[in-house]
N, C-alpha and C. Protein backbone atom coordinates (compact mmCIF):
# COMPACT_ATOMS: atom_id res chain seq x y z
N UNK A 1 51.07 -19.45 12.75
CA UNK A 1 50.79 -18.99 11.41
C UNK A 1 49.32 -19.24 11.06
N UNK A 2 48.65 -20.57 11.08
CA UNK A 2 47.78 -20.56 11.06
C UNK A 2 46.66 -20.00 11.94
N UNK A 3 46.72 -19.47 13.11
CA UNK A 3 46.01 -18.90 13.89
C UNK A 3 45.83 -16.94 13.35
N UNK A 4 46.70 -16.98 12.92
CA UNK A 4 47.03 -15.14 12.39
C UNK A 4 46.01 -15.46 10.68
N UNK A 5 46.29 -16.29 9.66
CA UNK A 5 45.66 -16.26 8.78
C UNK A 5 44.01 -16.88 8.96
N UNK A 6 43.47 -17.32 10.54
CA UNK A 6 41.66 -17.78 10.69
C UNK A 6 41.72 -16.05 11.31
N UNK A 7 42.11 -14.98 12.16
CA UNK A 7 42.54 -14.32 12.27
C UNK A 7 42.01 -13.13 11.28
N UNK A 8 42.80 -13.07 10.35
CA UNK A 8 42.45 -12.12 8.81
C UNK A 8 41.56 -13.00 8.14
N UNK A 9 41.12 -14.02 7.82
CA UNK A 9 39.31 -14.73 7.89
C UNK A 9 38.54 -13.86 8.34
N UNK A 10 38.73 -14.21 9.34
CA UNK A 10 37.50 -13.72 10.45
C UNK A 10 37.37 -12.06 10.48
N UNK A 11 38.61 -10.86 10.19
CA UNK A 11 38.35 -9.18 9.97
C UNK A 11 37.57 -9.55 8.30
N UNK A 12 37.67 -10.15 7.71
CA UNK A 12 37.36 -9.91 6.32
C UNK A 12 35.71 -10.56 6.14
N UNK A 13 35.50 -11.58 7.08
CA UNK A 13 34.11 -11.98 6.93
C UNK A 13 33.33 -11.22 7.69
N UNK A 14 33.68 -10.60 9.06
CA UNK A 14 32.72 -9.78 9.77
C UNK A 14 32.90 -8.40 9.30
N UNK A 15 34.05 -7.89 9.36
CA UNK A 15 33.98 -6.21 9.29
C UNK A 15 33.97 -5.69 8.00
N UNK A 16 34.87 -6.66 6.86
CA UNK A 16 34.07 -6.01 5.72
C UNK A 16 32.47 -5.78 4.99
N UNK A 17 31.98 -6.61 5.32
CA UNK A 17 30.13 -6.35 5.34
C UNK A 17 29.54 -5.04 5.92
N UNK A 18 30.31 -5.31 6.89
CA UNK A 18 29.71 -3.59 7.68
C UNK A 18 30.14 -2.51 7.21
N UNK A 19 31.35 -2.73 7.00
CA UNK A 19 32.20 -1.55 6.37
C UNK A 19 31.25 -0.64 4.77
N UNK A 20 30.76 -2.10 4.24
CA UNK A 20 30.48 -1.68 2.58
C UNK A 20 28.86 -1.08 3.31
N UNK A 21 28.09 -1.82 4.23
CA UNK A 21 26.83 -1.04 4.78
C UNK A 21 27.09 0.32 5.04
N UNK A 22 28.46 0.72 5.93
CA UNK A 22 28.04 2.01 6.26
C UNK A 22 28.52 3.11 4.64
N UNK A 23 29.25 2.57 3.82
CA UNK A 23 29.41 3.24 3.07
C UNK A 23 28.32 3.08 1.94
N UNK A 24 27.39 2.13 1.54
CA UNK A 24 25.91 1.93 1.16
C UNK A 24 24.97 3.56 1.42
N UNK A 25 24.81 2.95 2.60
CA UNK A 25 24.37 4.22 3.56
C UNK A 25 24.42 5.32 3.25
N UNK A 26 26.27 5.77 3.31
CA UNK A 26 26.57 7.06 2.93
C UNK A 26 26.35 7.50 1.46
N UNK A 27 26.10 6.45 0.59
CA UNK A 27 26.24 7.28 -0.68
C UNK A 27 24.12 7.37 -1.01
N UNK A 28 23.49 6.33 -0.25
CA UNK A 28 22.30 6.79 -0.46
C UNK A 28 21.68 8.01 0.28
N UNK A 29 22.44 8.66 1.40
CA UNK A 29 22.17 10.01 1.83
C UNK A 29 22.90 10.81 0.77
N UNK A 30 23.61 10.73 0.53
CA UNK A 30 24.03 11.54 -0.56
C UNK A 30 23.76 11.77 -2.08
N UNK A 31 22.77 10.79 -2.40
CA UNK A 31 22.20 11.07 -3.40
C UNK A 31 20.56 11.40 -3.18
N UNK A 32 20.16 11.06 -1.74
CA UNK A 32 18.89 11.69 -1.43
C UNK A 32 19.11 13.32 -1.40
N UNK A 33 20.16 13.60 -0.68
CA UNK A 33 20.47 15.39 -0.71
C UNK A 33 21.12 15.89 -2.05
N UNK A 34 21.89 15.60 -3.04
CA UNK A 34 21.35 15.76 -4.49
C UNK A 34 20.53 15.73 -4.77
N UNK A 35 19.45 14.69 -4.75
CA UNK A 35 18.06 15.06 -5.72
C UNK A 35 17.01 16.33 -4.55
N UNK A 36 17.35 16.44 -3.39
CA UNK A 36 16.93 17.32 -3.21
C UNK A 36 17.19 18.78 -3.76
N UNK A 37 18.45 19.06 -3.95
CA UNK A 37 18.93 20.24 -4.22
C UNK A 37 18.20 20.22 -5.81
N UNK A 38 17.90 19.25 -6.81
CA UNK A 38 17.59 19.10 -7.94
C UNK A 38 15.96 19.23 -7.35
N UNK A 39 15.52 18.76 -6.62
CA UNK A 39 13.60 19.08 -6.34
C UNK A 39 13.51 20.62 -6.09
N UNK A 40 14.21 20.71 -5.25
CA UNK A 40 14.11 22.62 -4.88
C UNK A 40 14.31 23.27 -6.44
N UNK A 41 15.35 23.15 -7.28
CA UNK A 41 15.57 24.22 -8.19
C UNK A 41 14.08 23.47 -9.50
N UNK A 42 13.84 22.71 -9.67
CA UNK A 42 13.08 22.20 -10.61
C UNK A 42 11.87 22.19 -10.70
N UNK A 43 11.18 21.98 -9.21
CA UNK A 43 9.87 21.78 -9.35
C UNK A 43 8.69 22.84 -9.71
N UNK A 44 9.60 24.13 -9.44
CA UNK A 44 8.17 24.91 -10.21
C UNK A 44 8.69 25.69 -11.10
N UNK A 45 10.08 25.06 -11.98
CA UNK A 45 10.11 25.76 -13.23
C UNK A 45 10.14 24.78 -14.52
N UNK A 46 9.41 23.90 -14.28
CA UNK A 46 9.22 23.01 -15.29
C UNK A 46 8.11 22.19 -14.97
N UNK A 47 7.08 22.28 -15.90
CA UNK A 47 5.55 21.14 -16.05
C UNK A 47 6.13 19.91 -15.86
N UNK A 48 6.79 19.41 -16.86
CA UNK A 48 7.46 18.15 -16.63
C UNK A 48 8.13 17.37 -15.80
N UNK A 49 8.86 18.48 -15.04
CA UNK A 49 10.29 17.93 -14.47
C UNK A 49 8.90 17.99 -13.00
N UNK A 50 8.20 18.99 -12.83
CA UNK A 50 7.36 18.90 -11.77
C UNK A 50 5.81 17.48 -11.68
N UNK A 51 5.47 16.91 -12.80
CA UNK A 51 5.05 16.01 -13.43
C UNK A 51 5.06 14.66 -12.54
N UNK A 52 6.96 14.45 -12.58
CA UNK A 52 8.02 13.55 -12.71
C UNK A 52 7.76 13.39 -11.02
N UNK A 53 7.61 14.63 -10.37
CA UNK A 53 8.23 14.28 -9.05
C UNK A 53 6.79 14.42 -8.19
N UNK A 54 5.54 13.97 -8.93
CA UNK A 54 4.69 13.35 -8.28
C UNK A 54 4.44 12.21 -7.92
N UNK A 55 4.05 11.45 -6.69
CA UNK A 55 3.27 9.84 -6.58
C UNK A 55 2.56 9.40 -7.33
N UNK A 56 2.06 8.62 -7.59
CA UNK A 56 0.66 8.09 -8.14
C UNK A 56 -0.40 8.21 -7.49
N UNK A 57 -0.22 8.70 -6.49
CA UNK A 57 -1.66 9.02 -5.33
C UNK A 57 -0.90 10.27 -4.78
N UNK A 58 -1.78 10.74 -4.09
CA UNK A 58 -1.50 12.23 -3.69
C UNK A 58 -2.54 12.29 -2.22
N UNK A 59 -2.20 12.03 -1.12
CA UNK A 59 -3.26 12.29 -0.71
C UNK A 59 -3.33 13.62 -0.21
N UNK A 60 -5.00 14.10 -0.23
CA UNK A 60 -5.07 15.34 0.74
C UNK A 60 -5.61 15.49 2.03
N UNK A 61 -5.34 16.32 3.03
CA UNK A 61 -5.63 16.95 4.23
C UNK A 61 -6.32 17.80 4.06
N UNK A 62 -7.29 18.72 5.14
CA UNK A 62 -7.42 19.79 5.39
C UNK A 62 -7.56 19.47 7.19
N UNK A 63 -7.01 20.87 7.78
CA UNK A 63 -6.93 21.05 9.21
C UNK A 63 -8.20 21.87 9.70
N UNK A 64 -9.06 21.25 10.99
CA UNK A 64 -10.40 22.25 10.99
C UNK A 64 -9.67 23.36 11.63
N UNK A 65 -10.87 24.24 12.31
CA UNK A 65 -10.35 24.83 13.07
C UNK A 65 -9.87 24.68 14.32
N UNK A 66 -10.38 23.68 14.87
CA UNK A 66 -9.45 22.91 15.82
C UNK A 66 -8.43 22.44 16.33
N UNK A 67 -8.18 22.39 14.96
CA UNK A 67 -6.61 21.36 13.97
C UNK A 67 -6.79 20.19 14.14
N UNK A 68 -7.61 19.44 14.05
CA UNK A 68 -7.85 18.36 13.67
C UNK A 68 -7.66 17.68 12.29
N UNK A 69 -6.96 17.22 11.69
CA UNK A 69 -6.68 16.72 10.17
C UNK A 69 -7.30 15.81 10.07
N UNK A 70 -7.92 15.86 8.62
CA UNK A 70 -8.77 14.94 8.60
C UNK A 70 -8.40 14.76 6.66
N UNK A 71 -8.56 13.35 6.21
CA UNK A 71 -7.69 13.07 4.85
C UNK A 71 -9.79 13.44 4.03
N UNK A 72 -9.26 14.82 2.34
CA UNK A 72 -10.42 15.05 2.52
C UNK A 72 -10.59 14.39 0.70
N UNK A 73 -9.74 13.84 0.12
CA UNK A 73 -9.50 13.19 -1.03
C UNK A 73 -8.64 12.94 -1.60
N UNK A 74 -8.20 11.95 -2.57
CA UNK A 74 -6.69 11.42 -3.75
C UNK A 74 -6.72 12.10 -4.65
N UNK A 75 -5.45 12.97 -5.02
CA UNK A 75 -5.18 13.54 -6.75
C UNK A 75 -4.47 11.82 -7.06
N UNK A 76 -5.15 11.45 -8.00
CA UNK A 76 -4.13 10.83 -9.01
C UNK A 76 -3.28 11.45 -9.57
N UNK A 77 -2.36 10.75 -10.12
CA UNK A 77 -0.93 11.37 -10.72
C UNK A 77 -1.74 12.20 -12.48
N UNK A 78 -2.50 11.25 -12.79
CA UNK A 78 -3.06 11.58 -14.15
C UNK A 78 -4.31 13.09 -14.25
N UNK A 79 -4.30 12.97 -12.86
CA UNK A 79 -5.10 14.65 -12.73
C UNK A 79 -4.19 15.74 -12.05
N UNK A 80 -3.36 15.54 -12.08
CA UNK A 80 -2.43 16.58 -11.24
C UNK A 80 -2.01 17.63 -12.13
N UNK A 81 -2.16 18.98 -11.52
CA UNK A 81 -2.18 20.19 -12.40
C UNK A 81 -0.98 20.88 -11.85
N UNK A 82 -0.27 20.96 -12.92
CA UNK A 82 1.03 22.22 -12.94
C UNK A 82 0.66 23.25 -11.98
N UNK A 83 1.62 23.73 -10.71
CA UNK A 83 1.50 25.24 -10.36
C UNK A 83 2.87 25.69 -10.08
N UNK A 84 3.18 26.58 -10.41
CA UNK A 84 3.66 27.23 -9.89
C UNK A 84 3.70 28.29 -8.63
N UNK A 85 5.30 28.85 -8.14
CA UNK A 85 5.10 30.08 -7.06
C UNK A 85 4.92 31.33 -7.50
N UNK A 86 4.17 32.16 -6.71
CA UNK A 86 4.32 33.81 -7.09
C UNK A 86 5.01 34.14 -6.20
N UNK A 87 5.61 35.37 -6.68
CA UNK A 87 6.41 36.11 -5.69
C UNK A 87 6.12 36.46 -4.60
N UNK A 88 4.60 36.68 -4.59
CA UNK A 88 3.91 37.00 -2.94
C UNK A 88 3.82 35.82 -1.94
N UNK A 89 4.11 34.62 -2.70
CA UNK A 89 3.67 33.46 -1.49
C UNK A 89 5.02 33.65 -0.96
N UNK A 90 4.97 32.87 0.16
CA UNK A 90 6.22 32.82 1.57
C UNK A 90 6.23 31.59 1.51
N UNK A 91 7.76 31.11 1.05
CA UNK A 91 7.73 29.88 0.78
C UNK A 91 9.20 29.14 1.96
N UNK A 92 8.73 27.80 2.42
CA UNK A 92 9.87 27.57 3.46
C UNK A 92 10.24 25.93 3.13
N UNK A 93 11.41 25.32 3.25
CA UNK A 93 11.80 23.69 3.11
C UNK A 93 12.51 23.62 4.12
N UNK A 94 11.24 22.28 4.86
CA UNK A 94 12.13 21.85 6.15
C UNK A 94 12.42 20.61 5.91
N UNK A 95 13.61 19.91 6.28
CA UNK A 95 13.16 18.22 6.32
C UNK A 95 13.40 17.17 7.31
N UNK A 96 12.91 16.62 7.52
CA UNK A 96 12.81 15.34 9.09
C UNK A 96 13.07 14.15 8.48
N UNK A 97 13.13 13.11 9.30
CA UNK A 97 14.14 12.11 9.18
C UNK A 97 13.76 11.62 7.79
N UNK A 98 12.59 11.22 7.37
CA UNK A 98 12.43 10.32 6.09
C UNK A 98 11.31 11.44 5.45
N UNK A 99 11.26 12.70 5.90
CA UNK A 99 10.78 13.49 4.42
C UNK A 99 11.11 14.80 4.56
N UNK A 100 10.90 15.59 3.51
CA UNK A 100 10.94 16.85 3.56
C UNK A 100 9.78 17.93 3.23
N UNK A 101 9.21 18.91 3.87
CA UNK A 101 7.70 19.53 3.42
C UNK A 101 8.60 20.71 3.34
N UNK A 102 7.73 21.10 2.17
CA UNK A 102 7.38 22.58 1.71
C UNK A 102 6.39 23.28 1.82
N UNK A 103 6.44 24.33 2.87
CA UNK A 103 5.30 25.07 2.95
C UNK A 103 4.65 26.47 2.06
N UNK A 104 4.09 26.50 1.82
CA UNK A 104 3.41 27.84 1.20
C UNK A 104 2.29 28.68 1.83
N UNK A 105 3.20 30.10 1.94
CA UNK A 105 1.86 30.88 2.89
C UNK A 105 1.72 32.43 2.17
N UNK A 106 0.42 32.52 2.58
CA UNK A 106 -0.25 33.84 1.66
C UNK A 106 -0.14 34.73 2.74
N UNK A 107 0.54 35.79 3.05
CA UNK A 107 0.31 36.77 4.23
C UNK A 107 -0.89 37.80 3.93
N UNK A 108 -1.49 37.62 5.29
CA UNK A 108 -2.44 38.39 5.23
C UNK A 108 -3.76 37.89 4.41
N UNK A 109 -3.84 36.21 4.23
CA UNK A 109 -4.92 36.12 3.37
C UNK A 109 -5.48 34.87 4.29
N UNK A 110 -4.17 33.70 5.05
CA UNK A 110 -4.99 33.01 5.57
C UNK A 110 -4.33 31.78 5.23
N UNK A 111 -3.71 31.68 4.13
CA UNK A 111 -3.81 30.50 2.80
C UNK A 111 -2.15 30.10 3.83
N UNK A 112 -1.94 28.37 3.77
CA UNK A 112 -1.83 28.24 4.44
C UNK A 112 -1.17 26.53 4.30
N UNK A 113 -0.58 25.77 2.83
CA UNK A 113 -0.76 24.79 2.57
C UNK A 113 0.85 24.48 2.64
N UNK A 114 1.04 22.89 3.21
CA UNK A 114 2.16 21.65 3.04
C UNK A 114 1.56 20.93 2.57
N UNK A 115 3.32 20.53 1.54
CA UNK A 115 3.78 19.58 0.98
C UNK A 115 4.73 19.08 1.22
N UNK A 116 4.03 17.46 1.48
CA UNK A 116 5.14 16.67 2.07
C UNK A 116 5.49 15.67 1.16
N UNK A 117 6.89 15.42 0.72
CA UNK A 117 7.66 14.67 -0.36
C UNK A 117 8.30 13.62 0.36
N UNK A 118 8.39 12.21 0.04
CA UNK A 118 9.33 11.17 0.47
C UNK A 118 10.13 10.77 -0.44
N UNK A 119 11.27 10.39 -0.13
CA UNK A 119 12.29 9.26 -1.06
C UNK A 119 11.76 8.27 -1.48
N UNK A 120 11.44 8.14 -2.79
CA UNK A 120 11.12 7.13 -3.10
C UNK A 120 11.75 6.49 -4.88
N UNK A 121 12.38 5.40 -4.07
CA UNK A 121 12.85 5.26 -5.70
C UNK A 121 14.29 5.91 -5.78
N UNK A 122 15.08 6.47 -5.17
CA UNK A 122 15.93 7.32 -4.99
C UNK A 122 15.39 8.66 -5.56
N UNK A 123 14.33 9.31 -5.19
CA UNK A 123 13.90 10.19 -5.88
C UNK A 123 12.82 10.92 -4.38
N UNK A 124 12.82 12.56 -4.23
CA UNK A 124 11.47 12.99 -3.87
C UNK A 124 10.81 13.44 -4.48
N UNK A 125 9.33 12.29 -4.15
CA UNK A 125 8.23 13.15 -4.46
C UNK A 125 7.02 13.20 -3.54
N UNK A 126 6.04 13.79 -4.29
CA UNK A 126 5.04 14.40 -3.53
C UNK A 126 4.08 13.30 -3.07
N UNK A 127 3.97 13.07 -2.10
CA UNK A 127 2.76 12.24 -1.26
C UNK A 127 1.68 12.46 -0.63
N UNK A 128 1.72 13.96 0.19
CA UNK A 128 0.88 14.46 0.86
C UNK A 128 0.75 16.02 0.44
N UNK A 129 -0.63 16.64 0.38
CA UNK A 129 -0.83 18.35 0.61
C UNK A 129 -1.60 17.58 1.83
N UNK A 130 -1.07 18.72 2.70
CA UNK A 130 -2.41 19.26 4.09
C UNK A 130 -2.86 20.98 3.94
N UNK A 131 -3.49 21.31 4.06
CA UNK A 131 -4.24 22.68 3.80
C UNK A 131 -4.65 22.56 4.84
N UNK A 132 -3.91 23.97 5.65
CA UNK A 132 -4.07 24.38 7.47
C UNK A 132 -4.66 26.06 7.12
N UNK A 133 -5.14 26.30 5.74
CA UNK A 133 -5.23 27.66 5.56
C UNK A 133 -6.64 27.85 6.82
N UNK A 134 -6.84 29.17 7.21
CA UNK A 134 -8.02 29.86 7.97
C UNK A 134 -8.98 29.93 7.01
C-alpha cells in the first residue's frame, strides 16, 4: 500500500509539471496566432491600432546591390508615421520560427521593402524594415 501511494507521489510531482508546460506552451502559440490574425486585419486600417503594434526602436536596413545589408538608421516609436497599402502594392505574410515579415512590392518600379514583427509582450510588433528595393 504504501509503495502504490510514493508511487502516485512521484506521477504527480514529475509529470504533472510537464503536463501544465506543454499545455503553457500550447495556449501561448495560440494566442501568438490570434494576435496575428488581429495584426494582419488591423494594421493598415487603423493609425492607432497600427501605432500600438510598433517597438520603441525600429531599426532600418537597406540591401546594396550586392545584397549586402547594412543597418542605415532607428525610427523611434514617437516618429513613426501612419501608412497604409494601395491596391497596386503586392503584398505577402510569411512567418518563421520566432517572427513573421511582411513584404511589400511595387511591380515594375523596383520598390521592394520587409517588415519584420516579433512577439513581444504577447503581442506582434514591428522591429525591423529592410529595403531590398533596386
Amino acid at each position: 500500500m504504501y509503495f502504490h501511494l510514493k508511487k502516485l507521489l512521484l506521477i504527480f510531482v514529475f509529470i504533472l509539471p510537464y503536463y501544465s508546460c506543454l499545455n503553457q506552451k500550447e495556449n501561448e502559440k495560440a494566442k501568438a496566432e490570434q494576435d496575428f490574425s488581429l495584426l494582419k486585419k488591423d494594421f493598415f486600417f487603423s493609425e492607432s491600432k497600427q501605432f500600438d503594434r510598433v517597438s520603441n526602436k525600429i531599426e532600418c536596413y537597406a540591401t546594396d546591390e550586392f545584397g549586402k545589408v547594412s543597418k542605415i538608421s532607428t525610427i523611434h516609436k514617437n516618429n513613426w508615421k501612419y501608412f497604409t497599402i494601395e491596391d497596386k502594392m503586392k503584398t505577402s505574410w510569411n512567418s518563421a520560427a520566432d517572427s513573421i515579415n511582411l513584404t511589400i512590392e511595387l511591380e515594375d518600379t523596383g520598390v521592394y521593402i520587409e517588415y519584420v514583427f516579433k512577439l513581444i509582450d504577447d503581442k506582434w510588433q514591428l522591429v525591423k524594415i529592410i529595403d531590398s528595393s533596386t
